[in-house]
C-alpha atoms as a PDB file:
ATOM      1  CA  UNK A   1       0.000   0.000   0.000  1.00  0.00           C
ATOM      2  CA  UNK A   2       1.504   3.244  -1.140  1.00  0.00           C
ATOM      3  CA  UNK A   3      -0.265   6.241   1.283  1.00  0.00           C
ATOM      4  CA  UNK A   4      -0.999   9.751  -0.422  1.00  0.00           C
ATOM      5  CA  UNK A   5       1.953  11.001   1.830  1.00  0.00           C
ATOM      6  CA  UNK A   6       4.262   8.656   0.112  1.00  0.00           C
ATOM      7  CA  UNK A   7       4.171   6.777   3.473  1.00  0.00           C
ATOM      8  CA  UNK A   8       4.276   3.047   2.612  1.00  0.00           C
ATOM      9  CA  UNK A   9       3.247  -0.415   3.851  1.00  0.00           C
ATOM     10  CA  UNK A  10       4.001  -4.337   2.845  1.00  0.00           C
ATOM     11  CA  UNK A  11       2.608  -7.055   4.591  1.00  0.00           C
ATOM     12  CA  UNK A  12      -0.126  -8.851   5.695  1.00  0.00           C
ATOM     13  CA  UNK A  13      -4.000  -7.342   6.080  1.00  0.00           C
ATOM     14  CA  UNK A  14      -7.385  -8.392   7.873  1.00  0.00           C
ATOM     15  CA  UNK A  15     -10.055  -6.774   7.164  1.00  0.00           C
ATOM     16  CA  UNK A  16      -8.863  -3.866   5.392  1.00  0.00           C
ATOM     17  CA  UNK A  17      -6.303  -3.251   8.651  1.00  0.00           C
ATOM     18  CA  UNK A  18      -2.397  -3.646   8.899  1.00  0.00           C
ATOM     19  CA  UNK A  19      -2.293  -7.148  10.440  1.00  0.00           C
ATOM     20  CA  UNK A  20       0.257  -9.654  10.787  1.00  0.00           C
ATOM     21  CA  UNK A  21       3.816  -9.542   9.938  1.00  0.00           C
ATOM     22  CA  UNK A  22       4.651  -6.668   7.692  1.00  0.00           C
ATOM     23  CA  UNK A  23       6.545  -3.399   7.062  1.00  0.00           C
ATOM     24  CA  UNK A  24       5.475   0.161   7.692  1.00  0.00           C
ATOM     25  CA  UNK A  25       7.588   2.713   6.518  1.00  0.00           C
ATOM     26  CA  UNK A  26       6.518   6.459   8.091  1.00  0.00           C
ATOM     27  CA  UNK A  27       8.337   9.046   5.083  1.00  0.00           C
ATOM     28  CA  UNK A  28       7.093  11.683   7.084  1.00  0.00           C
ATOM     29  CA  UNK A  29       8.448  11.019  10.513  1.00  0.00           C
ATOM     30  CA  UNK A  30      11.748   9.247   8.562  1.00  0.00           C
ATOM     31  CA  UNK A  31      10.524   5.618  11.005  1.00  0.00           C
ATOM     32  CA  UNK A  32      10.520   2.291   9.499  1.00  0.00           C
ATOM     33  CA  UNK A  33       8.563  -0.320  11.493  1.00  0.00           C
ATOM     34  CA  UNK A  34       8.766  -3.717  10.759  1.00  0.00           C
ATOM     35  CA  UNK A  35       7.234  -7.087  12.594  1.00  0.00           C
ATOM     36  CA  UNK A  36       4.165  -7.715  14.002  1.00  0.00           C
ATOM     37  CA  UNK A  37       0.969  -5.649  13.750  1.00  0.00           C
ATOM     38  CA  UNK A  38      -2.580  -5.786  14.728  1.00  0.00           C
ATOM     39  CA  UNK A  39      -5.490  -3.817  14.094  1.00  0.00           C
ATOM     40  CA  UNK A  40      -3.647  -0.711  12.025  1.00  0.00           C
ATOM     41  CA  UNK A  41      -0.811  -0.802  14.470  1.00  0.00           C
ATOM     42  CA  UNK A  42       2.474  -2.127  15.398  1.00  0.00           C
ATOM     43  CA  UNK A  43       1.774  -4.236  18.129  1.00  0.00           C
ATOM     44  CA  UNK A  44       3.870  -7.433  19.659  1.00  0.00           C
ATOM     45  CA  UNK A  45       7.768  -8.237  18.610  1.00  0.00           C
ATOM     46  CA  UNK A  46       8.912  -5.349  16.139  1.00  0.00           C
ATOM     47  CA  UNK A  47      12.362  -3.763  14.913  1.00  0.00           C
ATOM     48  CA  UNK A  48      11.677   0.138  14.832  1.00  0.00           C
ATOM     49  CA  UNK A  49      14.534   2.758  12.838  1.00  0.00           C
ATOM     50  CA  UNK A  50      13.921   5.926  14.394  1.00  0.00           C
ATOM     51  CA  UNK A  51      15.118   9.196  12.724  1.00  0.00           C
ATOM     52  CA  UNK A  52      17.844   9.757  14.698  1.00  0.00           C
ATOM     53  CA  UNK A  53      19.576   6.713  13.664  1.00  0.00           C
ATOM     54  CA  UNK A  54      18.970   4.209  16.545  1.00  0.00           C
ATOM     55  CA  UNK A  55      17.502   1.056  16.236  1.00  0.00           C
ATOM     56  CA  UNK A  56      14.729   0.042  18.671  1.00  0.00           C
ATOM     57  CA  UNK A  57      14.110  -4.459  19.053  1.00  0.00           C
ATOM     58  CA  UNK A  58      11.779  -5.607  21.675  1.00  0.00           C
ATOM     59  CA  UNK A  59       7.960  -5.173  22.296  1.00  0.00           C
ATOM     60  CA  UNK A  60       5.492  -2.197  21.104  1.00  0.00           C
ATOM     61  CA  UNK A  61       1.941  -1.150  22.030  1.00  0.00           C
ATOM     62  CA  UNK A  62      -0.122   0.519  19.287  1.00  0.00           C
ATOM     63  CA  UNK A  63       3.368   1.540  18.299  1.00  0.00           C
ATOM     64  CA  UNK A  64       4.588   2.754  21.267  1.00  0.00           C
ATOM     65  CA  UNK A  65       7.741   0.982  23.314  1.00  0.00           C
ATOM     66  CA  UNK A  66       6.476  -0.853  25.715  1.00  0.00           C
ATOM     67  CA  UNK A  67       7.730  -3.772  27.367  1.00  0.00           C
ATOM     68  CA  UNK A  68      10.550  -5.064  27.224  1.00  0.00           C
ATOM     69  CA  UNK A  69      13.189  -4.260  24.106  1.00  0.00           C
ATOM     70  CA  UNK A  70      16.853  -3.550  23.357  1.00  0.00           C
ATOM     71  CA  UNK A  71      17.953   0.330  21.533  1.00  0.00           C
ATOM     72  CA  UNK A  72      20.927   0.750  20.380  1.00  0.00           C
ATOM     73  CA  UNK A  73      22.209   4.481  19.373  1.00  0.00           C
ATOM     74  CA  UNK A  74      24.418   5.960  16.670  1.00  0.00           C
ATOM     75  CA  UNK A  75      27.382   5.698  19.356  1.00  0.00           C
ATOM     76  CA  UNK A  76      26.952   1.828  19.786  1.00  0.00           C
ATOM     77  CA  UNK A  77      25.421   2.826  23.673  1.00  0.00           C
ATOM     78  CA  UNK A  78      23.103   0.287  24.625  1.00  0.00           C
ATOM     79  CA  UNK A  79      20.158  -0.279  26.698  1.00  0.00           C
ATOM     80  CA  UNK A  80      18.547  -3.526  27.391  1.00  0.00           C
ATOM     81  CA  UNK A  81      15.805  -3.715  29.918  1.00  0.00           C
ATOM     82  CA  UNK A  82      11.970  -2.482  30.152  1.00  0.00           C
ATOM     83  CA  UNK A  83      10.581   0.473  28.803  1.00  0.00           C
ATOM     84  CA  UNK A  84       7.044   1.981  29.855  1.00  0.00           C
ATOM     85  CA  UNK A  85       5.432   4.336  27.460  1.00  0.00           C
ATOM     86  CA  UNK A  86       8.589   4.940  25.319  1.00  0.00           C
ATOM     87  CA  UNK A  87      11.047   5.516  28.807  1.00  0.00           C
ATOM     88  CA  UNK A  88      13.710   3.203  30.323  1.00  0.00           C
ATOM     89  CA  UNK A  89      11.705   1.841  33.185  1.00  0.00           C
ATOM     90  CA  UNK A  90      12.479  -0.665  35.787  1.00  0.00           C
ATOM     91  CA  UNK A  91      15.782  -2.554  35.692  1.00  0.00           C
ATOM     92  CA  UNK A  92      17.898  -2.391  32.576  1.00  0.00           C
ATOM     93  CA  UNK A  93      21.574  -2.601  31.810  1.00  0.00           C
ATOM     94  CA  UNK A  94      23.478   0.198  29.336  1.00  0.00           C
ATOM     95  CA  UNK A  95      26.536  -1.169  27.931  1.00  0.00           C
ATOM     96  CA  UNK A  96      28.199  -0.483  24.967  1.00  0.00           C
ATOM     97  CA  UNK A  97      29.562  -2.574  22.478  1.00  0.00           C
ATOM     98  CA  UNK A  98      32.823  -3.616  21.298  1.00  0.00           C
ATOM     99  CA  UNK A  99      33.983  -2.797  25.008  1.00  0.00           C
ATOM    100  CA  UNK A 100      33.886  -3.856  29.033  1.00  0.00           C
ATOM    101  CA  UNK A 101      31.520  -1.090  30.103  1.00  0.00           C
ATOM    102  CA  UNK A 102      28.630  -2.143  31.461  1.00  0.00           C
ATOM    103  CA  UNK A 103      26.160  -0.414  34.108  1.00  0.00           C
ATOM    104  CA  UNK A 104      23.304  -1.943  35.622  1.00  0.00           C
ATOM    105  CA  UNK A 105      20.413   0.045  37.189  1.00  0.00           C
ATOM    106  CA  UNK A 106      16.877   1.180  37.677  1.00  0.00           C
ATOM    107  CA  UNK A 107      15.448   3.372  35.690  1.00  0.00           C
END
């Protein structure tokens, strides 16, 4: 599906929504969603590219990060632990990768 906004979407549909596994690609907000969605949204296990750069794998709500998921930044920093409504949350480890540093915390 090719959106008037040039956003686009390939995957799997049910009853004329965005469900299954598939591929959402928001042009406008320069985010590419891919894995599971349900009823329009990304919902469940999905990989997220935010415009920034960093890479978002782990669980999302109606497209929101939610659960719990790895991000990893431009500067190879990364977080693995919860996340409630798109914050660290709970316990979670930073590290970063290719080195030794790692720091465990709540968040």
């Amino acid at each position: 599906m090719i959106y008037p906004n040039g956003d686009t979407y390939k995957g799997e549909w049910s009853f004329n929504k965005r469900h299954g596994e598939g591929e959402l690609n928001l042009v406008s907000k320069k985010t590419l969603f891919s894995g599971n969605f349900r009823d329009h949204w990304p919902n469940g296990r999905c990989k997220i590219t935010l415009p920034c750069g960093s890479l978002y794998d782990g669980n999302v709500i109606r497209g929101v990060k939610e659960g719990r998921g790895t991000l990893i930044n431009l500067e190879r920093q990364v977080y693995e632990g919860d996340f409630l409504n798109e914050k660290r949350h709970g316990t979670g480890v930073i590290s970063v990768q290719g080195s030794d540093y790692r720091f465990e915390s709540e968040f």
